[in-house]
N, C-alpha and C. Protein backbone atom coordinates (compact mmCIF):
# COMPACT_ATOMS: atom_id res chain seq x y z
N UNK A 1 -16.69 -10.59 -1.48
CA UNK A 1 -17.25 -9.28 -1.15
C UNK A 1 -16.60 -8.67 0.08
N UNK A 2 -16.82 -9.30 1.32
CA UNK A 2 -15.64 -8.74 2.34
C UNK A 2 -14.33 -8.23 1.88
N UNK A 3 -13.86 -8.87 1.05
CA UNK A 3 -12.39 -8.25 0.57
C UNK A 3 -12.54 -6.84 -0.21
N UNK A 4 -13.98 -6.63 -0.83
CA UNK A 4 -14.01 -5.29 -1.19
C UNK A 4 -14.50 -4.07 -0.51
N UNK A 5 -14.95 -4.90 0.36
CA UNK A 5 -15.41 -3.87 1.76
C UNK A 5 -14.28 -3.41 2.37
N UNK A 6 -13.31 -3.98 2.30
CA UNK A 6 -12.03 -4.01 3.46
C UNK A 6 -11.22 -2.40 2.85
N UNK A 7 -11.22 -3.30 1.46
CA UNK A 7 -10.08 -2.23 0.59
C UNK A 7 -10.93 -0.77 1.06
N UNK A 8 -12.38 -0.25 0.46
CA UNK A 8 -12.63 0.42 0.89
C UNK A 8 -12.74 1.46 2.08
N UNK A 9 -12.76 0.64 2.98
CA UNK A 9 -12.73 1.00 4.50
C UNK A 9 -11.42 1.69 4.47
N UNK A 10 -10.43 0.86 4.34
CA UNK A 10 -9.07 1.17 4.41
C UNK A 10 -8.58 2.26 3.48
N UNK A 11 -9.08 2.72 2.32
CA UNK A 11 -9.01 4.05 1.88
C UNK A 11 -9.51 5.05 1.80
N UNK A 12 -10.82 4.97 2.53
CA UNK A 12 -11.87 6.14 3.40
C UNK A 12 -11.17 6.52 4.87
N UNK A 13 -10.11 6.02 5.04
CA UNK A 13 -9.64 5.85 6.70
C UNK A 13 -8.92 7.52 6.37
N UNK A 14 -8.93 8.68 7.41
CA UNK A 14 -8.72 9.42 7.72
C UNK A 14 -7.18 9.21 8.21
N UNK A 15 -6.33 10.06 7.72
CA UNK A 15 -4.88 10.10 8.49
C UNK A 15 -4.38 9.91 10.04
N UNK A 16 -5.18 10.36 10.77
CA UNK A 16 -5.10 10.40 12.43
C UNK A 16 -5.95 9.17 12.84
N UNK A 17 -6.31 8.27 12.29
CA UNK A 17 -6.86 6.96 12.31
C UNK A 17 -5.98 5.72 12.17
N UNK A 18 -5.91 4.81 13.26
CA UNK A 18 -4.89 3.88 13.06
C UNK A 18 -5.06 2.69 12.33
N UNK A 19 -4.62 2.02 11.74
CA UNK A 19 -5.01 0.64 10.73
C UNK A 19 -5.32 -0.01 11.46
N UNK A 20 -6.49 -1.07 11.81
CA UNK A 20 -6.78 -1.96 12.42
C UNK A 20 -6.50 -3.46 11.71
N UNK A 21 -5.44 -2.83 10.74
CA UNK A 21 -4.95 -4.49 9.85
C UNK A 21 -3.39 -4.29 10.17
N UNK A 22 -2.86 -5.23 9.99
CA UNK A 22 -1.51 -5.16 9.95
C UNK A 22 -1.15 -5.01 8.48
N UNK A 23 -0.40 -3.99 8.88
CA UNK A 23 0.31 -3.25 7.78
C UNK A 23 1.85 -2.86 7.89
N UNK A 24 2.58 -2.37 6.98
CA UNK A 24 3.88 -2.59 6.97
C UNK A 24 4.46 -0.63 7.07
N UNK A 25 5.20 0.03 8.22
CA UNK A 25 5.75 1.06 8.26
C UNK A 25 6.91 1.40 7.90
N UNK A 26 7.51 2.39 7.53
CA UNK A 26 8.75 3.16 7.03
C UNK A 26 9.69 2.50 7.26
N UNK A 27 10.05 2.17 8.51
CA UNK A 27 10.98 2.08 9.34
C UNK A 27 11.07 0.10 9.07
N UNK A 28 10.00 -0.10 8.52
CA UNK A 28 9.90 -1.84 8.20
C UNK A 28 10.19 -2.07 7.19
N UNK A 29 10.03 -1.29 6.37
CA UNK A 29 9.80 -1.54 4.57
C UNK A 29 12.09 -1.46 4.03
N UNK A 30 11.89 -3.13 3.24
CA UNK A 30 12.99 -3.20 2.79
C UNK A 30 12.63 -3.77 1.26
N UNK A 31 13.95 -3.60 0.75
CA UNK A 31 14.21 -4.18 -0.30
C UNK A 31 13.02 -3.54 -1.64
N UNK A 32 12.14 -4.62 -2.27
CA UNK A 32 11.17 -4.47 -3.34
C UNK A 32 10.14 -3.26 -2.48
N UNK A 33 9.81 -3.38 -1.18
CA UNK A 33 8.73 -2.73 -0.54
C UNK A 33 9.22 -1.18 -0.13
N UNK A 34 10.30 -1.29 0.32
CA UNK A 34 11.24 0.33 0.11
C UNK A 34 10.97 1.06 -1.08
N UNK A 35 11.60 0.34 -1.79
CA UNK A 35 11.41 1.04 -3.21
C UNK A 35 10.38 1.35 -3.78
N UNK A 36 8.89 0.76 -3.65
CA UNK A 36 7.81 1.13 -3.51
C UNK A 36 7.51 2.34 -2.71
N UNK A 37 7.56 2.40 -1.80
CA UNK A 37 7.30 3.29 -1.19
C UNK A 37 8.12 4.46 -1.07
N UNK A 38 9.29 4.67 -1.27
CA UNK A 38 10.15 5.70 -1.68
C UNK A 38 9.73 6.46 -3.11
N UNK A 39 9.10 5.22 -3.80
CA UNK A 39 8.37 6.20 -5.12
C UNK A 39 7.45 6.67 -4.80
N UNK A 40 6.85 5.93 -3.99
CA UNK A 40 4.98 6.78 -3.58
C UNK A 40 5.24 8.10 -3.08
N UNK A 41 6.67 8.19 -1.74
CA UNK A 41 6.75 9.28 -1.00
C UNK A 41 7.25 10.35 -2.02
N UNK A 42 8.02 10.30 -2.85
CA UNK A 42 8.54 10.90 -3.70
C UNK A 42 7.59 12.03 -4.76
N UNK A 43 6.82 10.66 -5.35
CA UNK A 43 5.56 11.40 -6.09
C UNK A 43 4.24 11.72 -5.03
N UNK A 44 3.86 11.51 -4.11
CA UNK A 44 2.40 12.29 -4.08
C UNK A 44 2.95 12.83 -2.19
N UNK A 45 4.15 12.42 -1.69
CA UNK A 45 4.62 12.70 -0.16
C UNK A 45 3.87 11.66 0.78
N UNK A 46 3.06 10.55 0.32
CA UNK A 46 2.77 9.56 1.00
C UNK A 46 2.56 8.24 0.44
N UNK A 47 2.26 7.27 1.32
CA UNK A 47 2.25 5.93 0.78
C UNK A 47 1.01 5.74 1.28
N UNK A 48 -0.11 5.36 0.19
CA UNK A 48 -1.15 4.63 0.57
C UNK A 48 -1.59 3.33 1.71
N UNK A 49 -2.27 3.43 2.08
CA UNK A 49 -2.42 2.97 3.24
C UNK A 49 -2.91 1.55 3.04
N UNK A 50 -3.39 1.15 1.46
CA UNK A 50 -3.75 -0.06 0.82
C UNK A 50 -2.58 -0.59 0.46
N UNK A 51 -1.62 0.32 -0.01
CA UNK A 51 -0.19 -0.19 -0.16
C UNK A 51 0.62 -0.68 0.78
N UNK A 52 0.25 -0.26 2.05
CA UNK A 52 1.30 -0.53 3.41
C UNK A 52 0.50 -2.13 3.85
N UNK A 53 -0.81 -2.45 3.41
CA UNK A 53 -1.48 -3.72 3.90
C UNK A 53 -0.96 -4.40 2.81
N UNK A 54 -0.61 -4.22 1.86
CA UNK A 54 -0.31 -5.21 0.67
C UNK A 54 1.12 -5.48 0.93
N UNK A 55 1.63 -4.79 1.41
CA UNK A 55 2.92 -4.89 1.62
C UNK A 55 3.60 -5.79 2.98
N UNK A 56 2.18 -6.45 3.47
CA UNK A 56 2.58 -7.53 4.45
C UNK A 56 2.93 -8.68 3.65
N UNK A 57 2.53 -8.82 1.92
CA UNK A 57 3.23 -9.81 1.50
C UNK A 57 3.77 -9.18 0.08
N UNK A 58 4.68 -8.85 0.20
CA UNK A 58 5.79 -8.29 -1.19
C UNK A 58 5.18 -8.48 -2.28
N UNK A 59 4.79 -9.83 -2.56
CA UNK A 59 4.52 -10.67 -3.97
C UNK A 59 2.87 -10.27 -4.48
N UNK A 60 2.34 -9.74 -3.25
CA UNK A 60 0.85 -9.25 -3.67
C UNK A 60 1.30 -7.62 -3.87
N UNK A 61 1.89 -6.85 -3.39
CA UNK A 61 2.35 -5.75 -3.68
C UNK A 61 2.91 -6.02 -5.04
N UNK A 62 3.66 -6.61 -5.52
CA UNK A 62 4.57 -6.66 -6.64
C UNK A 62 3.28 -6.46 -7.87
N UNK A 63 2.85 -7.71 -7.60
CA UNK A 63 1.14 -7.88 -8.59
C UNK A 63 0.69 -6.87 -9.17
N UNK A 64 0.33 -6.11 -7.73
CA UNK A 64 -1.01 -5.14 -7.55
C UNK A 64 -0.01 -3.76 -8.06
N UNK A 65 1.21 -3.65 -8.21
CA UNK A 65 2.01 -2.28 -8.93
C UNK A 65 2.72 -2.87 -10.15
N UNK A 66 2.68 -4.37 -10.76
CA UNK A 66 2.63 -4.46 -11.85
C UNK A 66 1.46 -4.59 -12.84
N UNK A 67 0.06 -4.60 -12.09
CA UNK A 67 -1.07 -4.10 -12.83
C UNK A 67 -1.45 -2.97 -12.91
N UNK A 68 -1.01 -2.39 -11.67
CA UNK A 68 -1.39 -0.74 -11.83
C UNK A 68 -0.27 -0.13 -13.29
N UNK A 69 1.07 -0.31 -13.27
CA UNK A 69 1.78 0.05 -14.26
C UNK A 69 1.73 -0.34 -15.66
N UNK A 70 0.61 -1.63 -15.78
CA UNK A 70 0.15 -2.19 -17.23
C UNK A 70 -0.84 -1.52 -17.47
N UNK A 71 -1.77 -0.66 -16.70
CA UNK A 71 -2.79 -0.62 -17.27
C UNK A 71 -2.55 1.44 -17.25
N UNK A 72 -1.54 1.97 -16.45
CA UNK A 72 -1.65 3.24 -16.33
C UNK A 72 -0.77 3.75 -17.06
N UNK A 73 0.13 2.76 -17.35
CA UNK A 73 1.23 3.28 -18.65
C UNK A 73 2.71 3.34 -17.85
């Protein structure tokens, strides 16, 4: 349950609000996590802020945008 509290919190968070998790920025993001996020910026001009915490470990990012892409088409 904490873990679903978290996600929440973290996508109710207002833009001018700083992450109180460690999370992964522009200027950090390589390789599989770049490219993620170069699509996010591309299509909506930002990267989710659940995406930048997932993205402290690639392989849970990878997961969590190969289920989003199985199930959204």
């Amino acid at each position: 349950m904490i873990g679903c509290k978290l996600v929440v919190m973290i996508i109710n968070m207002e833009e001018s609000e700083m992450l109180w998790l460690k999370s992964v920025d522009d200027e950090q993001a390589e390789g599989y996590v770049k490219e993620v996020f170069d699509q996010y910026k591309s299509k909506t001009g930002a990267v989710p802020k659940l995406h930048r915490v997932l993205a402290i470990r690639p392989d849970v990012l990878r997961g969590r945008e190969t289920l989003r892409n199985a199930t959204t088409g």
